[in-house]
PDB file of N, CA and C in Angstrom:
ATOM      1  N   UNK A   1     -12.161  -1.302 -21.985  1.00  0.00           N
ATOM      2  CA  UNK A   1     -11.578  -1.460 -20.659  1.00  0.00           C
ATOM      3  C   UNK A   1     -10.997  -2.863 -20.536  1.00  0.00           C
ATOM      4  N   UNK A   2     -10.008  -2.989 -20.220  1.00  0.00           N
ATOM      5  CA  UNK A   2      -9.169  -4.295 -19.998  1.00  0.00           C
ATOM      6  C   UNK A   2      -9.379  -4.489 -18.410  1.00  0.00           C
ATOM      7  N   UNK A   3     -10.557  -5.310 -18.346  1.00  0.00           N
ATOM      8  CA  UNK A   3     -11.212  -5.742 -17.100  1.00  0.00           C
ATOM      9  C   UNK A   3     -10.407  -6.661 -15.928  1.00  0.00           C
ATOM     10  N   UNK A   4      -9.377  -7.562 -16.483  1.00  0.00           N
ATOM     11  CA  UNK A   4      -8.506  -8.269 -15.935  1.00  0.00           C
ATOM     12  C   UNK A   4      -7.813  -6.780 -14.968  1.00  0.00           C
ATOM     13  N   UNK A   5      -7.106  -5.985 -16.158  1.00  0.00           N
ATOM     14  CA  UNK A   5      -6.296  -4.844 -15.491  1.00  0.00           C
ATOM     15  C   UNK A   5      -6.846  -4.650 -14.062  1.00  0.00           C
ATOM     16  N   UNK A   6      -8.172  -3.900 -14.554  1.00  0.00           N
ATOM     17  CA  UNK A   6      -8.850  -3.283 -13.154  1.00  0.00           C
ATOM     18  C   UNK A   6      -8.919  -4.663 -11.886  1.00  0.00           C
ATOM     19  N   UNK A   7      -9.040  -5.760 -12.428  1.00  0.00           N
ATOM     20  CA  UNK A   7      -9.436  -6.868 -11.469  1.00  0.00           C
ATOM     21  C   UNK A   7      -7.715  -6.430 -10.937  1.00  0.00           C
ATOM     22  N   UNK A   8      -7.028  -6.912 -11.244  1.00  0.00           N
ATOM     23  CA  UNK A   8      -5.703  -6.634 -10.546  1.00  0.00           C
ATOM     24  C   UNK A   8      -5.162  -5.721  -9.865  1.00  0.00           C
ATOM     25  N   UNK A   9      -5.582  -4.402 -10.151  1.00  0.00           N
ATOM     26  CA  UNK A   9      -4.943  -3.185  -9.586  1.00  0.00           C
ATOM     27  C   UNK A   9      -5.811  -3.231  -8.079  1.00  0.00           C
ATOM     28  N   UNK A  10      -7.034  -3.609  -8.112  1.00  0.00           N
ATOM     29  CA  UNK A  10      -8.102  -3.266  -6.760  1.00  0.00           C
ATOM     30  C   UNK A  10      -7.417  -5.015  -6.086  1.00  0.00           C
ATOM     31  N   UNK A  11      -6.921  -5.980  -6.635  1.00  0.00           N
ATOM     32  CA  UNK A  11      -6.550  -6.842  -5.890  1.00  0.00           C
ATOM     33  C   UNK A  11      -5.579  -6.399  -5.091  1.00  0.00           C
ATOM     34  N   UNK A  12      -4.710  -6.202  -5.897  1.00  0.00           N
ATOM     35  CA  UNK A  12      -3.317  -5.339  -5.565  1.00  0.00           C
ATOM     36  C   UNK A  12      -3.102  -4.681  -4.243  1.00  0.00           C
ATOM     37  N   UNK A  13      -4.134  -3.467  -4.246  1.00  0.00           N
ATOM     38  CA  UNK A  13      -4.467  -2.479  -3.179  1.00  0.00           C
ATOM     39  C   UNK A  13      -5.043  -3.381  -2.404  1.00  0.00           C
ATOM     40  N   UNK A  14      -6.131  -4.458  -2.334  1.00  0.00           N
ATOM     41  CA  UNK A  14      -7.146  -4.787  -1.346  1.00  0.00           C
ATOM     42  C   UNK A  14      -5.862  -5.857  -0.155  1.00  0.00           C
ATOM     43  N   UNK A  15      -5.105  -6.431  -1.282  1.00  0.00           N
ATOM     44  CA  UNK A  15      -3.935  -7.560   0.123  1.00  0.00           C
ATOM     45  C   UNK A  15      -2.661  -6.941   0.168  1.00  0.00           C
ATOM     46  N   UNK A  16      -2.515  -5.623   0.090  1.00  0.00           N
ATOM     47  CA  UNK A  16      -1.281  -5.078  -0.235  1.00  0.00           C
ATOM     48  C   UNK A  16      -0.082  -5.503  -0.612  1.00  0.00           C
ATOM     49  N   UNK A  17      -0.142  -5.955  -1.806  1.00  0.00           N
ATOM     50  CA  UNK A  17       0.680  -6.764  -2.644  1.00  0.00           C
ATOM     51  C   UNK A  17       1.988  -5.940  -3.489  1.00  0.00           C
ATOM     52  N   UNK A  18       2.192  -4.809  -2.959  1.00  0.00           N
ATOM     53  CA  UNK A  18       2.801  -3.815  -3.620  1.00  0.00           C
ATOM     54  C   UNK A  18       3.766  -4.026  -4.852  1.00  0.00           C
ATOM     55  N   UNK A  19       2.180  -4.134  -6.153  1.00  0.00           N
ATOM     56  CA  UNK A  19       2.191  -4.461  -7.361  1.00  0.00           C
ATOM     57  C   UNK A  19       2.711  -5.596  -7.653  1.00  0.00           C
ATOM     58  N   UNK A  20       2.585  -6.956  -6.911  1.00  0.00           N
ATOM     59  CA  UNK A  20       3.000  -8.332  -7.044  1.00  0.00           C
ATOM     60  C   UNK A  20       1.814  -8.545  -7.753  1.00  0.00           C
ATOM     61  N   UNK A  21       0.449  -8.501  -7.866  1.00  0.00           N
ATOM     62  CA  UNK A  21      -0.337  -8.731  -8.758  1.00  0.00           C
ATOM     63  C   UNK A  21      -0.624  -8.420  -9.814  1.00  0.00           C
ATOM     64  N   UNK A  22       0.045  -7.281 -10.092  1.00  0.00           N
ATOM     65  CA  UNK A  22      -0.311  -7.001 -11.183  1.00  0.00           C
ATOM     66  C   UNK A  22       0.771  -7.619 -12.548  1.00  0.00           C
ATOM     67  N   UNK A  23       1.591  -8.630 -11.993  1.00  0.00           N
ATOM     68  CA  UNK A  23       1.831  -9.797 -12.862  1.00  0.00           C
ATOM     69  C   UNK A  23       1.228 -11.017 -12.654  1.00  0.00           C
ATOM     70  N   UNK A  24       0.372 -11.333 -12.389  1.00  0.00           N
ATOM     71  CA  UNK A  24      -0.466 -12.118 -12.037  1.00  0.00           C
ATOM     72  C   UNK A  24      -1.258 -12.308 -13.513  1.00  0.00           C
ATOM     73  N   UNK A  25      -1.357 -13.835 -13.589  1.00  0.00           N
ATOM     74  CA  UNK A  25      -2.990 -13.974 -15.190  1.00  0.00           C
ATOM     75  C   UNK A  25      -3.734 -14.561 -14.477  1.00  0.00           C
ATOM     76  N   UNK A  26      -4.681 -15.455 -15.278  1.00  0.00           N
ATOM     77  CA  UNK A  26      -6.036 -16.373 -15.532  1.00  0.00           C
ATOM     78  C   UNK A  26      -5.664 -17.427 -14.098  1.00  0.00           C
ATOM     79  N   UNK A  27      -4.730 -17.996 -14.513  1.00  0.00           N
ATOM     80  CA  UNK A  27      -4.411 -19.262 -13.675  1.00  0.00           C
ATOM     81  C   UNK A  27      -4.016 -18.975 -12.257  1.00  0.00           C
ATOM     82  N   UNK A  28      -3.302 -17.975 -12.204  1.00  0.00           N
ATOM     83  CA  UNK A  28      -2.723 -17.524 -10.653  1.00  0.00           C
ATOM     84  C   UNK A  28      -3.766 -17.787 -10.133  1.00  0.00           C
ATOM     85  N   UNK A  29      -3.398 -18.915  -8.817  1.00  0.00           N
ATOM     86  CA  UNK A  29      -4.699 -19.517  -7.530  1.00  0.00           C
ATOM     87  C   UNK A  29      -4.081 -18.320  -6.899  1.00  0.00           C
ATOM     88  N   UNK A  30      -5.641 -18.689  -6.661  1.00  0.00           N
ATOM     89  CA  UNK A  30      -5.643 -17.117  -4.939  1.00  0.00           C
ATOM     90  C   UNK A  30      -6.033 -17.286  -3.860  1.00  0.00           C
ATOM     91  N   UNK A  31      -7.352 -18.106  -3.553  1.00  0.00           N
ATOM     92  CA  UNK A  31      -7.946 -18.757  -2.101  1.00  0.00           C
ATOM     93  C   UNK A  31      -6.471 -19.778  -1.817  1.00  0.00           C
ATOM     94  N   UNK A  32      -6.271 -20.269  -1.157  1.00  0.00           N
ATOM     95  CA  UNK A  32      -5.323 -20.893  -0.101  1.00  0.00           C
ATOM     96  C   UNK A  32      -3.186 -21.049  -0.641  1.00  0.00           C
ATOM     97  N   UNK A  33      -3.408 -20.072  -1.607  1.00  0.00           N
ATOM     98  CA  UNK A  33      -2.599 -19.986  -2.158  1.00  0.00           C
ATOM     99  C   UNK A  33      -1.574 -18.579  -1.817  1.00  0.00           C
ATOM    100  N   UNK A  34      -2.268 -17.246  -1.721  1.00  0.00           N
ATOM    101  CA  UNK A  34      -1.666 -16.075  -0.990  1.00  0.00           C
ATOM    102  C   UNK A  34      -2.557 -15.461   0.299  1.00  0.00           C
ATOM    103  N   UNK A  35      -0.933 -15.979   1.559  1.00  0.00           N
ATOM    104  CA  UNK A  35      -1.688 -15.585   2.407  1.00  0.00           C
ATOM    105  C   UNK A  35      -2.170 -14.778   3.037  1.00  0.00           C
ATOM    106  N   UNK A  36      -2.030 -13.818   2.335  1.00  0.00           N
ATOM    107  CA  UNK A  36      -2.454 -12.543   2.545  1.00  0.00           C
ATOM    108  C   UNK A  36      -4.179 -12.200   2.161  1.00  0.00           C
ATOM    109  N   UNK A  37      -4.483 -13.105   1.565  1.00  0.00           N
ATOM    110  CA  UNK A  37      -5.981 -13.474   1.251  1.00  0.00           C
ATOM    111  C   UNK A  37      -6.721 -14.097   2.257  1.00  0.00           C
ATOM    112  N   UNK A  38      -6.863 -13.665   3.659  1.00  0.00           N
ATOM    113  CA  UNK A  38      -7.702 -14.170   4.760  1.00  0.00           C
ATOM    114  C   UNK A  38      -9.392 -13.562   4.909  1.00  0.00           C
ATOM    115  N   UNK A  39     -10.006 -13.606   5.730  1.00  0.00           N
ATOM    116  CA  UNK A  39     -11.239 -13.430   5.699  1.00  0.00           C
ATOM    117  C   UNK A  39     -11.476 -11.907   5.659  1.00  0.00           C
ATOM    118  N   UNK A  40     -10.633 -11.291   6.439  1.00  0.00           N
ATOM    119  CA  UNK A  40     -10.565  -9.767   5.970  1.00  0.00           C
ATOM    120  C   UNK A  40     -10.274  -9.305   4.875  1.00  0.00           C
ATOM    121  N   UNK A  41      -9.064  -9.416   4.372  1.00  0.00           N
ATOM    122  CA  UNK A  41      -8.699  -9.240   2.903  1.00  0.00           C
ATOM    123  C   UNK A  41     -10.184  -9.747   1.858  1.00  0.00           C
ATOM    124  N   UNK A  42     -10.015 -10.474   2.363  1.00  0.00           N
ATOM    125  CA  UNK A  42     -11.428 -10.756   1.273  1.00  0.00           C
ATOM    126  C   UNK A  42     -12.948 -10.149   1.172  1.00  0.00           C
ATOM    127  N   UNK A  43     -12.899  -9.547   2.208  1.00  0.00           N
ATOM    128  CA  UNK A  43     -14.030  -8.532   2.042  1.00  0.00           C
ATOM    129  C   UNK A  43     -13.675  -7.484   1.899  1.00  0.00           C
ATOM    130  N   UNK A  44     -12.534  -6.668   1.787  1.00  0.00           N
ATOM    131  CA  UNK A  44     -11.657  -5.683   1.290  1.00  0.00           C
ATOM    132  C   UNK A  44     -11.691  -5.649  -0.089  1.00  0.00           C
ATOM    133  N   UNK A  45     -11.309  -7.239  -0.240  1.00  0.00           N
ATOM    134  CA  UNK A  45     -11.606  -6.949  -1.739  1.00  0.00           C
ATOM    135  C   UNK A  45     -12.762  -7.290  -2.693  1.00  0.00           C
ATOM    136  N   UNK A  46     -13.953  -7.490  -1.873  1.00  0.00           N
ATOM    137  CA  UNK A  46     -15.055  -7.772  -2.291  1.00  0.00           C
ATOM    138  C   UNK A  46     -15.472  -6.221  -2.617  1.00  0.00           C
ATOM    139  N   UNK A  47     -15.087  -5.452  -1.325  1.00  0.00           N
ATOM    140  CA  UNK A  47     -16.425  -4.303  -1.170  1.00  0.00           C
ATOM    141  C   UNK A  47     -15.065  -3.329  -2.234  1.00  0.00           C
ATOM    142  N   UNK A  48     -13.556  -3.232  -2.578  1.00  0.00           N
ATOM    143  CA  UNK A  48     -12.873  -2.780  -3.338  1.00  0.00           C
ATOM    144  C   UNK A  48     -13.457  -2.984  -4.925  1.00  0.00           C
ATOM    145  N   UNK A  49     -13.980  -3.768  -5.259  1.00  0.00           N
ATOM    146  CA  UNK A  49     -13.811  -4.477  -6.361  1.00  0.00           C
ATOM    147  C   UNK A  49     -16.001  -3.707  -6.456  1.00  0.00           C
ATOM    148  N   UNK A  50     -16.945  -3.706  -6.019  1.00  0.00           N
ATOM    149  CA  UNK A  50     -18.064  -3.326  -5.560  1.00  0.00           C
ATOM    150  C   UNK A  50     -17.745  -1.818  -6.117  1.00  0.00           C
ATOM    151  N   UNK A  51     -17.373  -1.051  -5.315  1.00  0.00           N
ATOM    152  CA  UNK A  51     -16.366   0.189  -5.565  1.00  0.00           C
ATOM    153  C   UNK A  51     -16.003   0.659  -6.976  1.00  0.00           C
ATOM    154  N   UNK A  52     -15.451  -0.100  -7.562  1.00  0.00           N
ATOM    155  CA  UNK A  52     -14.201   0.542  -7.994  1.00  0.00           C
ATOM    156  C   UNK A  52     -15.131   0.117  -9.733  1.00  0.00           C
ATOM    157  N   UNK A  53     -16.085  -1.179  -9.860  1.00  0.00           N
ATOM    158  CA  UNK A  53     -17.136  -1.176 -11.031  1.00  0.00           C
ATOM    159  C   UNK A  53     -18.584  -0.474 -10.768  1.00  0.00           C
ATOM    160  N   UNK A  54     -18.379  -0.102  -9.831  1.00  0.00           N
ATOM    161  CA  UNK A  54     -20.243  -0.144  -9.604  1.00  0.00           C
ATOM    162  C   UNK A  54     -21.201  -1.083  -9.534  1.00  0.00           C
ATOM    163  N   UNK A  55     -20.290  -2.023  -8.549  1.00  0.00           N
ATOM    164  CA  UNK A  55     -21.890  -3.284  -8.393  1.00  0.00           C
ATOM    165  C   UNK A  55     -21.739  -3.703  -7.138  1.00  0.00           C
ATOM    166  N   UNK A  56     -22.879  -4.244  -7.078  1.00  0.00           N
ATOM    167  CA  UNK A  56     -22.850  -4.828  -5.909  1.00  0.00           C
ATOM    168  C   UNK A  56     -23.523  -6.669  -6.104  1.00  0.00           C
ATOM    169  N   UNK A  57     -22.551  -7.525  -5.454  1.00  0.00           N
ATOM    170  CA  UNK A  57     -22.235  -8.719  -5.649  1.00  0.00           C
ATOM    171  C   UNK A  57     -23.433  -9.380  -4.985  1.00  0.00           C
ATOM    172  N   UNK A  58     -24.031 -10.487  -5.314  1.00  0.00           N
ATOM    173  CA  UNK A  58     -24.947 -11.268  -4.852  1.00  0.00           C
ATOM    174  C   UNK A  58     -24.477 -12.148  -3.400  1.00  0.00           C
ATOM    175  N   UNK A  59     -24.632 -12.317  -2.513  1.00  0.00           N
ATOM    176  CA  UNK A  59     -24.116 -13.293  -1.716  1.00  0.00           C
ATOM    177  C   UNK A  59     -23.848 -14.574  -1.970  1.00  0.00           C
ATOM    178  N   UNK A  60     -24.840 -15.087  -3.218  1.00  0.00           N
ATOM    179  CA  UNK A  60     -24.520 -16.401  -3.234  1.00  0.00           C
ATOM    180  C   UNK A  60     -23.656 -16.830  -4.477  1.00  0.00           C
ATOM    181  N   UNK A  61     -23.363 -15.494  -4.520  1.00  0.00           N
ATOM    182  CA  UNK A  61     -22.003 -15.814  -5.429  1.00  0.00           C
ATOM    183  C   UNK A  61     -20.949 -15.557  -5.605  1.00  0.00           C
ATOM    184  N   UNK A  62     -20.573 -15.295  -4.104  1.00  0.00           N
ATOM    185  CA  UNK A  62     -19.455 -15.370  -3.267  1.00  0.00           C
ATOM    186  C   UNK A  62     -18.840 -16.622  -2.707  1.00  0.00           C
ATOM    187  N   UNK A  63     -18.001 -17.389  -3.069  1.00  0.00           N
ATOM    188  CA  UNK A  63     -17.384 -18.741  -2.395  1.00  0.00           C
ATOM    189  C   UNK A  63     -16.313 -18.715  -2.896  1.00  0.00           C
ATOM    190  N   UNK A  64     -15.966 -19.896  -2.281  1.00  0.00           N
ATOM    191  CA  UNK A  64     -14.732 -20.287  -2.526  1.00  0.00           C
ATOM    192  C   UNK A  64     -13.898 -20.557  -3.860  1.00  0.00           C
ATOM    193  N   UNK A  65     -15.132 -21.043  -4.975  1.00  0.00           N
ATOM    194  CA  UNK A  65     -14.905 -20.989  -5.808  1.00  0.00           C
ATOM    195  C   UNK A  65     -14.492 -20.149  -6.592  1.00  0.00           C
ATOM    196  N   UNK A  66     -15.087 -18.777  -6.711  1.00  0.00           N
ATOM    197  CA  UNK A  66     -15.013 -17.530  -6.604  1.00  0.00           C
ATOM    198  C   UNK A  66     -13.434 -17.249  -6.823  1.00  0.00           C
ATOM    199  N   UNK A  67     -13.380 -17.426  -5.596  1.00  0.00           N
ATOM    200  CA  UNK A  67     -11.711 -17.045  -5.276  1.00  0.00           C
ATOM    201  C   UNK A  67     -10.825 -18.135  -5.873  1.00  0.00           C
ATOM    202  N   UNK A  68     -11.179 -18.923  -6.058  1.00  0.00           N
ATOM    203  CA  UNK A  68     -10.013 -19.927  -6.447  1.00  0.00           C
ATOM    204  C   UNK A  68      -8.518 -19.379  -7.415  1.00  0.00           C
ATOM    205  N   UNK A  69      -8.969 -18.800  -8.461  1.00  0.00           N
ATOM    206  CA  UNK A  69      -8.297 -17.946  -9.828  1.00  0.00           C
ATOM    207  C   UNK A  69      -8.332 -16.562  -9.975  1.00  0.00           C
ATOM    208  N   UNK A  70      -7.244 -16.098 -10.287  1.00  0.00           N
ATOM    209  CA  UNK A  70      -7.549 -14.960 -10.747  1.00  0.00           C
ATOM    210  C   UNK A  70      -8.998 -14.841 -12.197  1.00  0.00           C
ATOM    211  N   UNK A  71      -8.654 -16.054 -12.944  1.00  0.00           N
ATOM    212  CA  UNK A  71     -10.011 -15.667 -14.018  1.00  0.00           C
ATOM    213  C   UNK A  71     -11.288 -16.118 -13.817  1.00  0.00           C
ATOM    214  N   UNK A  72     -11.267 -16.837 -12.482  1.00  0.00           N
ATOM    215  CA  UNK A  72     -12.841 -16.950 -11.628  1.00  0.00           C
ATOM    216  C   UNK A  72     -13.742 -15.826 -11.263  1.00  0.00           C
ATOM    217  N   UNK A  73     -12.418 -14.707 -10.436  1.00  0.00           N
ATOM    218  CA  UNK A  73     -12.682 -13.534 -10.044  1.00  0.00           C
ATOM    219  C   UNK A  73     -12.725 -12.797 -10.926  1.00  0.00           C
ATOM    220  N   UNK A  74     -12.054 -12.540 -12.188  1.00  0.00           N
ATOM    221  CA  UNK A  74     -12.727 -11.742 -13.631  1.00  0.00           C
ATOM    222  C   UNK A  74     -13.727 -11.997 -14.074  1.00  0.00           C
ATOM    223  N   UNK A  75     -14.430 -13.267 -14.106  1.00  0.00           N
ATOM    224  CA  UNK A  75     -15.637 -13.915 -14.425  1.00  0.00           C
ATOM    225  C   UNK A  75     -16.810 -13.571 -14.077  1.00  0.00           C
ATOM    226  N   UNK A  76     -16.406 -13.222 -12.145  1.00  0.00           N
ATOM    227  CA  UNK A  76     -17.835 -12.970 -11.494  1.00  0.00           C
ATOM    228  C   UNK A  76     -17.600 -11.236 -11.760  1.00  0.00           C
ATOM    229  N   UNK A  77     -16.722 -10.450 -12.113  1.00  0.00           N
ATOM    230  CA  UNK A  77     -16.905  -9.336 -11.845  1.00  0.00           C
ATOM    231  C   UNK A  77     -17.300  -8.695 -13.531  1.00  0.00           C
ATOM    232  N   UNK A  78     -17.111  -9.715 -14.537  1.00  0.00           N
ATOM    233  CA  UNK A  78     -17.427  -9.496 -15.685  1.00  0.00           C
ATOM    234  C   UNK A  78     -19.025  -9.695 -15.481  1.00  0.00           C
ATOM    235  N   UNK A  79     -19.466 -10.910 -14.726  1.00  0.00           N
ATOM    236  CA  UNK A  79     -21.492 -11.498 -14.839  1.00  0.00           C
ATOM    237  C   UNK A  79     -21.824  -9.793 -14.579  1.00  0.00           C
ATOM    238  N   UNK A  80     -21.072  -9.241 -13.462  1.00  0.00           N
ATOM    239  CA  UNK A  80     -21.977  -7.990 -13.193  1.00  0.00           C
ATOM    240  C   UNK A  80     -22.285  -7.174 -13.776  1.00  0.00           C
ATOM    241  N   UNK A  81     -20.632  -6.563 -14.553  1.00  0.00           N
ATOM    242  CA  UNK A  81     -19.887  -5.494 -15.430  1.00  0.00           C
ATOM    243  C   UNK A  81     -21.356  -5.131 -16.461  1.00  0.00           C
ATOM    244  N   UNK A  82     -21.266  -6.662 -16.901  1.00  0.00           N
ATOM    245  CA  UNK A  82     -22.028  -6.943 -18.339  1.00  0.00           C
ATOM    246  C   UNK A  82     -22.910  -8.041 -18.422  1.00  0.00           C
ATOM    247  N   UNK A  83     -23.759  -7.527 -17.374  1.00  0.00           N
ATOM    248  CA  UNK A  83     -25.221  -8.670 -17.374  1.00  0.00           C
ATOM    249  C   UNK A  83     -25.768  -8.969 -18.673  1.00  0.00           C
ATOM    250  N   UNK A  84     -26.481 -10.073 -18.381  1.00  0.00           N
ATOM    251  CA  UNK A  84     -27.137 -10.758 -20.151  1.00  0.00           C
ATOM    252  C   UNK A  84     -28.204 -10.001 -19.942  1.00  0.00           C
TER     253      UNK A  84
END
């Protein structure tokens, strides 16, 4: 599974980006960068992204940081994907 992919397609859908993300990589900033990423969107695409792997996200590892990158947000959705 090309995990980036899926990270993109549920981004995609969650700020309705109609497929602007899915040219998106690693580096594309996302917190204060698209504004379509507000406090709603972002739990759209928390509980999208929850959904769409089968997990459910810790609270405290949800921030800002989090969001900063697109490969921040592959990162935390990979810790889950594929726990140690």
């Amino acid at each position: 599974m090309d995990l980036m992919k899926h990270v993109l397609r549920v981004l995609d859908e969650a700020l309705h980006l109609q497929e602007q993300a899915l040219a998106f990589d690693v580096n594309t900033p996302l917190l204060g960068s698209l504004p379509e990423l507000d406090s709603m969107a972002a739990v759209a695409l928390i509980t999208g992204l929850e959904n769409h792997f089968g997990v459910t996200f810790d609270e405290a590892d949800l921030n800002a940081d989090t969001f900063a990158t697109v490969g921040s947000l592959c990162r935390l959705v990979q810790a889950y994907v594929s726990p140690p």
